[in-house]
PDB file of N, CA and C in Angstrom:
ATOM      1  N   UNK A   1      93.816 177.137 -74.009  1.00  0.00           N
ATOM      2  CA  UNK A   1      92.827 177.487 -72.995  1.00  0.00           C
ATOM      3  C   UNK A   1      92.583 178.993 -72.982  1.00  0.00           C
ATOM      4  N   UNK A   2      93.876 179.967 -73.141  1.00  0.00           N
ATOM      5  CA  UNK A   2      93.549 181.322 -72.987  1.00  0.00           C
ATOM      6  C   UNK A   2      92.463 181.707 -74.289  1.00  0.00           C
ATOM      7  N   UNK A   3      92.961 181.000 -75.488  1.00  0.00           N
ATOM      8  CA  UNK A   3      92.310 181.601 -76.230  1.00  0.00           C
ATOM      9  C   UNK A   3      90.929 181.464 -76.476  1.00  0.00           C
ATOM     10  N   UNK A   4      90.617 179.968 -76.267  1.00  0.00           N
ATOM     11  CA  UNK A   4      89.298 179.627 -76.157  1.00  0.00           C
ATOM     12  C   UNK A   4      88.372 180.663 -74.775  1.00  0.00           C
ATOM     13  N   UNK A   5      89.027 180.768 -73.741  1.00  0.00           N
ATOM     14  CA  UNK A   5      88.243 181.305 -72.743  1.00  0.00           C
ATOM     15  C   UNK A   5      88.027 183.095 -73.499  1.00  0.00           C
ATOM     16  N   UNK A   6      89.383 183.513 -73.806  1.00  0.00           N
ATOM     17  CA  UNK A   6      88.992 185.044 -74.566  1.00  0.00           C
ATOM     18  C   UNK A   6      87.604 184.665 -75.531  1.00  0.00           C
ATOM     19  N   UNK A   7      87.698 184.278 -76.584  1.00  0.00           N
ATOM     20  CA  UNK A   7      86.764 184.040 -77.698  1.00  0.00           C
ATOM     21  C   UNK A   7      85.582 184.370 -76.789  1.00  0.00           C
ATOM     22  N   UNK A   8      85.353 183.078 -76.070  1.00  0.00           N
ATOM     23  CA  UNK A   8      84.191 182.954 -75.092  1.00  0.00           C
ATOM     24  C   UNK A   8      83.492 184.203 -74.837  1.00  0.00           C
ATOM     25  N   UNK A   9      84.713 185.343 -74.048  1.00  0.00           N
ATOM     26  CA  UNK A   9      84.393 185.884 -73.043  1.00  0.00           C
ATOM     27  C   UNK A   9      84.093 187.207 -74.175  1.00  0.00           C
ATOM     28  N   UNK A  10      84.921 187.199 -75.106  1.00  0.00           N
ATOM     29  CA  UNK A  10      84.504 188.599 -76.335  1.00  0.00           C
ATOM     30  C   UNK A  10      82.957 188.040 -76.642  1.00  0.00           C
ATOM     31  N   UNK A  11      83.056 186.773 -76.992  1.00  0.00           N
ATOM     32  CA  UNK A  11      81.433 186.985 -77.605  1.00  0.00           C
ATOM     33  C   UNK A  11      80.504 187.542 -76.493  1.00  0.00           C
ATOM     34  N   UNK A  12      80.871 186.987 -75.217  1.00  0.00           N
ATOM     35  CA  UNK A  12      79.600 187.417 -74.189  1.00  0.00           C
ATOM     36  C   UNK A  12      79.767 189.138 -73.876  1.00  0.00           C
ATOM     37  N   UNK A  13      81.187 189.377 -74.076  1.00  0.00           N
ATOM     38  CA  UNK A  13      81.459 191.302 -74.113  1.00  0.00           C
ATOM     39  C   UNK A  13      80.063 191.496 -75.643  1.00  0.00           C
ATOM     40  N   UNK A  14      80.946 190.852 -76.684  1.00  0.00           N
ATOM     41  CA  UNK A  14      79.649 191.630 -77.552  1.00  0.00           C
ATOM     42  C   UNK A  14      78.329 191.554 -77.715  1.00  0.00           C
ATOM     43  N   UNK A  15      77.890 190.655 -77.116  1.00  0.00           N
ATOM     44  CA  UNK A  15      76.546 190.763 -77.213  1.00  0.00           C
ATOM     45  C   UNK A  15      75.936 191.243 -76.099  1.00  0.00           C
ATOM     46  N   UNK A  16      76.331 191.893 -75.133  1.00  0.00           N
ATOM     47  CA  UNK A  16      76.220 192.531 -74.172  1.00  0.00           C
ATOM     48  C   UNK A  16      76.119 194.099 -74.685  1.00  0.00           C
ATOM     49  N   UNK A  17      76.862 194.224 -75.696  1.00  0.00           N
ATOM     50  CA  UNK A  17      77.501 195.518 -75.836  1.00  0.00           C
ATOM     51  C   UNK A  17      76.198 195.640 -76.925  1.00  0.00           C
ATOM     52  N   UNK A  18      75.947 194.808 -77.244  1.00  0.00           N
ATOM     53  CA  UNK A  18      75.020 194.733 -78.769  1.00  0.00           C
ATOM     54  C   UNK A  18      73.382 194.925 -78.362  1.00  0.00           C
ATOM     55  N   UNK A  19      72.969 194.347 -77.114  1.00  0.00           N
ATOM     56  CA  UNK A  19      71.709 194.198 -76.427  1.00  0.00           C
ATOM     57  C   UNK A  19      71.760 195.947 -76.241  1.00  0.00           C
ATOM     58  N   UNK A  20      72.888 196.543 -75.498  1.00  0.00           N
ATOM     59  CA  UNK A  20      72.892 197.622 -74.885  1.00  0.00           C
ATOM     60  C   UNK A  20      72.454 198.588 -76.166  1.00  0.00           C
ATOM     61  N   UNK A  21      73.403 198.475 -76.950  1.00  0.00           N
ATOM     62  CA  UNK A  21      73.299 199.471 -78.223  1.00  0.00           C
ATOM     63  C   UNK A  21      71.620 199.162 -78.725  1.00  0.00           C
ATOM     64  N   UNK A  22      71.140 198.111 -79.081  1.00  0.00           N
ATOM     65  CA  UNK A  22      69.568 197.433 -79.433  1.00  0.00           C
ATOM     66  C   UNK A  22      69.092 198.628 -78.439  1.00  0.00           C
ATOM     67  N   UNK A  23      69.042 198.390 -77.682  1.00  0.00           N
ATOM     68  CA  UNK A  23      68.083 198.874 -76.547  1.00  0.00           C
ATOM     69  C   UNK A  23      68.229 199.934 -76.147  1.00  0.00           C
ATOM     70  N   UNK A  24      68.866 200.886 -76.643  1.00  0.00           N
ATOM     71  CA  UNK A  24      69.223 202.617 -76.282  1.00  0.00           C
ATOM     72  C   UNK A  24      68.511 203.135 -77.783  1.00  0.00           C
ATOM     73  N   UNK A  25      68.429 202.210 -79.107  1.00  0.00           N
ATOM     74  CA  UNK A  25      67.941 202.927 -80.016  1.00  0.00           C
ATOM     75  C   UNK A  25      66.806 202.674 -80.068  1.00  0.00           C
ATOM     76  N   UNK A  26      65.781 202.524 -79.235  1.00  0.00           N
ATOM     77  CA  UNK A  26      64.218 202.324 -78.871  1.00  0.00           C
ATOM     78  C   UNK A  26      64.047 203.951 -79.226  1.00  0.00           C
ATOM     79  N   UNK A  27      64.488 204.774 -78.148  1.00  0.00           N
ATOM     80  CA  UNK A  27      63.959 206.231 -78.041  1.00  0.00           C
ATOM     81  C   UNK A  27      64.400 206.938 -79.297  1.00  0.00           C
ATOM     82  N   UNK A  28      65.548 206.483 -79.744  1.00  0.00           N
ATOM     83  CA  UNK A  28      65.911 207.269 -80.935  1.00  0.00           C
ATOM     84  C   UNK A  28      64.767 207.063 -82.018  1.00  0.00           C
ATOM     85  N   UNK A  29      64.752 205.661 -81.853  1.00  0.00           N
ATOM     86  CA  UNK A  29      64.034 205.861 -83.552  1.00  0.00           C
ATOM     87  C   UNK A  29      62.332 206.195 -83.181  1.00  0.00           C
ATOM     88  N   UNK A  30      62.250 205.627 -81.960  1.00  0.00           N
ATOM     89  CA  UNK A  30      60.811 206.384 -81.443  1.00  0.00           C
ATOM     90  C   UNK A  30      60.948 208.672 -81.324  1.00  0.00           C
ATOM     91  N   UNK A  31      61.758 208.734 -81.072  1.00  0.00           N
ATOM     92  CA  UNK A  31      61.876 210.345 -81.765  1.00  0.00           C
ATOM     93  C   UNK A  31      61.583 210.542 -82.977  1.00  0.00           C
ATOM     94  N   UNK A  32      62.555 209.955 -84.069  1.00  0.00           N
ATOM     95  CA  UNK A  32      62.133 209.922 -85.418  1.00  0.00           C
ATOM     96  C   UNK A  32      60.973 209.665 -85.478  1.00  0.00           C
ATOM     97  N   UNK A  33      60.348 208.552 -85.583  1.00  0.00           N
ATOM     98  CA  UNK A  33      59.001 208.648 -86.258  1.00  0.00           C
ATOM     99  C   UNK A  33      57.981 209.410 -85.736  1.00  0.00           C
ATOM    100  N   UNK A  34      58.276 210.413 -84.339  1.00  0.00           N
ATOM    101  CA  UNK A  34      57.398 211.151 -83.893  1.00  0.00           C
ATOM    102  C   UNK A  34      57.644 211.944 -84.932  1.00  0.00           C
ATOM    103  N   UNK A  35      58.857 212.181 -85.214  1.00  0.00           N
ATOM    104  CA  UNK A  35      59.503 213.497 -86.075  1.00  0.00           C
ATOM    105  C   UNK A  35      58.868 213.796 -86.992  1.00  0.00           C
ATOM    106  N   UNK A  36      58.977 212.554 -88.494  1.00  0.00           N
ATOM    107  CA  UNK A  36      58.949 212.413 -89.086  1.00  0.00           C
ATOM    108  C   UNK A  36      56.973 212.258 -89.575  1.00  0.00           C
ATOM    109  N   UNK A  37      56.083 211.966 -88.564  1.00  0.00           N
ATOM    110  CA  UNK A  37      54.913 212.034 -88.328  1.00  0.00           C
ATOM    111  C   UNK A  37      54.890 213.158 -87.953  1.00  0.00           C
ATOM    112  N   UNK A  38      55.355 214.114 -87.652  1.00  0.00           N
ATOM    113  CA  UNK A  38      54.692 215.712 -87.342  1.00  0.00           C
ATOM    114  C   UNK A  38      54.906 216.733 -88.553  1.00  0.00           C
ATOM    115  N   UNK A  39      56.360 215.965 -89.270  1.00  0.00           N
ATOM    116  CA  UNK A  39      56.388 216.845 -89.856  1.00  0.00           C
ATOM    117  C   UNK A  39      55.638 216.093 -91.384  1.00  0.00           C
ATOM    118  N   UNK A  40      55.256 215.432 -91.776  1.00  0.00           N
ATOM    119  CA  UNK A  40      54.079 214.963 -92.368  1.00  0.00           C
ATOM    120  C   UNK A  40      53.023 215.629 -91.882  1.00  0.00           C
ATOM    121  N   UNK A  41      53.002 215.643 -90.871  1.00  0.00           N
ATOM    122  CA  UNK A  41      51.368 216.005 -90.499  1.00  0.00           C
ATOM    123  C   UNK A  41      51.241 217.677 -90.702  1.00  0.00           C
ATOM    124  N   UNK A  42      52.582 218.136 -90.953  1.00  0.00           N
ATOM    125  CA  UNK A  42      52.475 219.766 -90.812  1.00  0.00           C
ATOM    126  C   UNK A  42      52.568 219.366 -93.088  1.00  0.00           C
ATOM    127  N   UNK A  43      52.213 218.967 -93.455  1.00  0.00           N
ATOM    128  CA  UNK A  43      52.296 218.935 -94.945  1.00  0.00           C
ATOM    129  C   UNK A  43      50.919 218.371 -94.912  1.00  0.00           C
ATOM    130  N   UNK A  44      50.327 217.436 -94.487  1.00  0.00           N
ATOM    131  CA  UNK A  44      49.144 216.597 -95.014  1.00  0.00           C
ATOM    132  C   UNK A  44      47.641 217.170 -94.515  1.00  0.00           C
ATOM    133  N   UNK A  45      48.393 218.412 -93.401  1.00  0.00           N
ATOM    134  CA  UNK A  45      47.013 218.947 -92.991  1.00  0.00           C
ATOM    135  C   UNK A  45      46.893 220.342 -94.105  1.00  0.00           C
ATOM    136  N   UNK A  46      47.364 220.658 -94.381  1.00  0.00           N
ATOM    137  CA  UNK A  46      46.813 221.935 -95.562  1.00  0.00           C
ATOM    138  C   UNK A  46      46.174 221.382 -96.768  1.00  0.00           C
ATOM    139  N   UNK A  47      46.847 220.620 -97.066  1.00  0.00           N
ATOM    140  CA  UNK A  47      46.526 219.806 -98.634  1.00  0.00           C
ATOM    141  C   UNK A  47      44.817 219.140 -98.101  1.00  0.00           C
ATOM    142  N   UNK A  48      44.666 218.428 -96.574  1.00  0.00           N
ATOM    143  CA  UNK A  48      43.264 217.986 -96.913  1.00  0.00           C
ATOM    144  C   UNK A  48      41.997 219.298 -96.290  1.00  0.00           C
ATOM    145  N   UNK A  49      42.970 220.422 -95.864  1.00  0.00           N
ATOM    146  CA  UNK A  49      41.905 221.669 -95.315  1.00  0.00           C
ATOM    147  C   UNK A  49      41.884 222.197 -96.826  1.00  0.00           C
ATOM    148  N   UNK A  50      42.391 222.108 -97.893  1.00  0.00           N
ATOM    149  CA  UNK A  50      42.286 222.709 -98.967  1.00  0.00           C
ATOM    150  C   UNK A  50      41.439 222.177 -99.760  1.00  0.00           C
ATOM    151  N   UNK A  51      41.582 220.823 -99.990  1.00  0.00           N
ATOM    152  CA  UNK A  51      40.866 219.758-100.704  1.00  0.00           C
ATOM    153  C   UNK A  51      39.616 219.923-100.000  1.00  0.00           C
ATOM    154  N   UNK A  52      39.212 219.954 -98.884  1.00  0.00           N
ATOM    155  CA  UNK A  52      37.634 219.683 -97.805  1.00  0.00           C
ATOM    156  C   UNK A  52      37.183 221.820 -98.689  1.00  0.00           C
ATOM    157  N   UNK A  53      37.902 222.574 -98.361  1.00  0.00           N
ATOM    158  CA  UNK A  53      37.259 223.903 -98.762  1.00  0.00           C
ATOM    159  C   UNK A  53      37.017 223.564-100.242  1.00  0.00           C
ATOM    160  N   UNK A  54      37.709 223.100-100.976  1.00  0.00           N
ATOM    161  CA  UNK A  54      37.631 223.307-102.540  1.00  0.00           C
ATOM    162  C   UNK A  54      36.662 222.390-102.862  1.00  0.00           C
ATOM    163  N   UNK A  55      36.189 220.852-102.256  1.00  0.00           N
ATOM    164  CA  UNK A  55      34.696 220.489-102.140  1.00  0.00           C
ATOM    165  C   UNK A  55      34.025 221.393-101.726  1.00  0.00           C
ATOM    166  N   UNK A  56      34.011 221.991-100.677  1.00  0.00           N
ATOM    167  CA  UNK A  56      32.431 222.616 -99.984  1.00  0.00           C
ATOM    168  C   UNK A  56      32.564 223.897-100.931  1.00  0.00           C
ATOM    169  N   UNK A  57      33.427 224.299-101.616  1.00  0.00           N
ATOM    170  CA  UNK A  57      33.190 225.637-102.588  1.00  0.00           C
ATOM    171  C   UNK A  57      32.659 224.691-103.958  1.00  0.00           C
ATOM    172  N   UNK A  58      32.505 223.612-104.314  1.00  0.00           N
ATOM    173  CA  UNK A  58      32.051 222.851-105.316  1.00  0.00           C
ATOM    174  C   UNK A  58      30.377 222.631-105.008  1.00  0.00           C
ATOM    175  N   UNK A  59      30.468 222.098-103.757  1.00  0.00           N
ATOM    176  CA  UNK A  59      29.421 221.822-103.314  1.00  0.00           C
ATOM    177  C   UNK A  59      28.315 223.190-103.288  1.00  0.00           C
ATOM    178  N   UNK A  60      28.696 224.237-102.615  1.00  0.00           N
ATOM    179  CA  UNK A  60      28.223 225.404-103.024  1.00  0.00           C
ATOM    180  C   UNK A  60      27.985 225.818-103.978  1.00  0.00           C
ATOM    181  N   UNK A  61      28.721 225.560-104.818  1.00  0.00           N
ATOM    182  CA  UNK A  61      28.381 226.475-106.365  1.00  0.00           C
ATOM    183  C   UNK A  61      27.225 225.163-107.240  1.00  0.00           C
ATOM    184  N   UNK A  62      27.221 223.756-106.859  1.00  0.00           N
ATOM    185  CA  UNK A  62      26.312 223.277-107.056  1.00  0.00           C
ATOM    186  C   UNK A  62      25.006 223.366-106.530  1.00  0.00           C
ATOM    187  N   UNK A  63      24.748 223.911-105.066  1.00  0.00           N
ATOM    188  CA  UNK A  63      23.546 224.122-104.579  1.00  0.00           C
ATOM    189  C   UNK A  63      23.258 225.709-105.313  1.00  0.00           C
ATOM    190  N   UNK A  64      23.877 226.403-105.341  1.00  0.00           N
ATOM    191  CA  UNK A  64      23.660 227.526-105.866  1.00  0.00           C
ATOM    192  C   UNK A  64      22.717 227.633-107.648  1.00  0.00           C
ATOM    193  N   UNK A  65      23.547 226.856-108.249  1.00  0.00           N
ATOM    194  CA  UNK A  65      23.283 226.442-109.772  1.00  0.00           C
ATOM    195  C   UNK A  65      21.740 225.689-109.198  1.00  0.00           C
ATOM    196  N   UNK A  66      21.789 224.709-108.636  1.00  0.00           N
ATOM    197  CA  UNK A  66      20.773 224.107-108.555  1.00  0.00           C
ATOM    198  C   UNK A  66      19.478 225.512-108.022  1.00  0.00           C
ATOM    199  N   UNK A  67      19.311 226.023-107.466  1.00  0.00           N
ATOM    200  CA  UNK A  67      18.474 226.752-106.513  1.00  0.00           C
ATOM    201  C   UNK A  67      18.325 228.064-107.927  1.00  0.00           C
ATOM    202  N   UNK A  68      19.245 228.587-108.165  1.00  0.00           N
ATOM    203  CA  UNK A  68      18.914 229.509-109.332  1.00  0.00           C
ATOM    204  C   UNK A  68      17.899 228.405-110.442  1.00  0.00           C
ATOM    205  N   UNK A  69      18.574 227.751-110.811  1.00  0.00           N
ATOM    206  CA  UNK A  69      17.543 226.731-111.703  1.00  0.00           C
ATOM    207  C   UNK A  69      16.578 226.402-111.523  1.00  0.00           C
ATOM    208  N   UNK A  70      16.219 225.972-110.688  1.00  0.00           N
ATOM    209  CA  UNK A  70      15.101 226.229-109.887  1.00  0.00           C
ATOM    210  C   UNK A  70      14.212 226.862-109.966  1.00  0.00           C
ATOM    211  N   UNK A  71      14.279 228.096-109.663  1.00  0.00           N
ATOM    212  CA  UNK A  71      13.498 229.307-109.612  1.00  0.00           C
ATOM    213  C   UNK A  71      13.804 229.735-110.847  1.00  0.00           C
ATOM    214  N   UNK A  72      14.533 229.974-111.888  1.00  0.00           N
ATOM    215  CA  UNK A  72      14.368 230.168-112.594  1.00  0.00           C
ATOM    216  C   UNK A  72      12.847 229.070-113.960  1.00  0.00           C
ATOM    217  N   UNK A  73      12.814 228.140-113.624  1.00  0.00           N
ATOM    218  CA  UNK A  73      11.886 226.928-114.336  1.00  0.00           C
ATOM    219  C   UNK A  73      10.588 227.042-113.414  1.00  0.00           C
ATOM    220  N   UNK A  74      10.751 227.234-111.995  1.00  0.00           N
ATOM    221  CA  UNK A  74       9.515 227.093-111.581  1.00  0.00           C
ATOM    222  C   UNK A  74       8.615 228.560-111.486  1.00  0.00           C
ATOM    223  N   UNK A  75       9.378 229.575-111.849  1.00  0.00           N
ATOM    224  CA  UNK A  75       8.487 230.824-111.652  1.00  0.00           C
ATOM    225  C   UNK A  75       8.591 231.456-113.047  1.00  0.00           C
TER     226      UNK A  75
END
């Protein structure tokens, strides 16, 4: 009887203990992926402000080419 009632009473200790632990690492891993999303985001924002300038400096030097050409054929 003792032992059966211990068994019992450990499983209901551990899964008590187990819900608790589950449920305290909500905020943790919700920190991390804030973390881990900022600090991505402090890497992924230069690379596409670089990529967006290095189009519009493409884009420029194509309106440019185009507009010299231009005037150069039509006058």
């Amino acid at each position: 009887f003792k032992v059966r009632f211990l068994s019992y009473f450990g499983h209901k200790v551990f899964f008590f203990f187990l819900f608790i632990f589950i449920s305290n690492l909500h905020p943790y891993i919700l920190f991390l992926t804030n973390s881990i999303s900022l600090f991505l985001g402090l890497l992924v924002l230069p690379v596409l402000q670089l990529r967006f300038s290095c189009l519009s400096l493409y884009i420029s030097f194509l309106i440019f080419y185009f507009v010299s050409g231009s005037y150069f054929i039509f006058h």
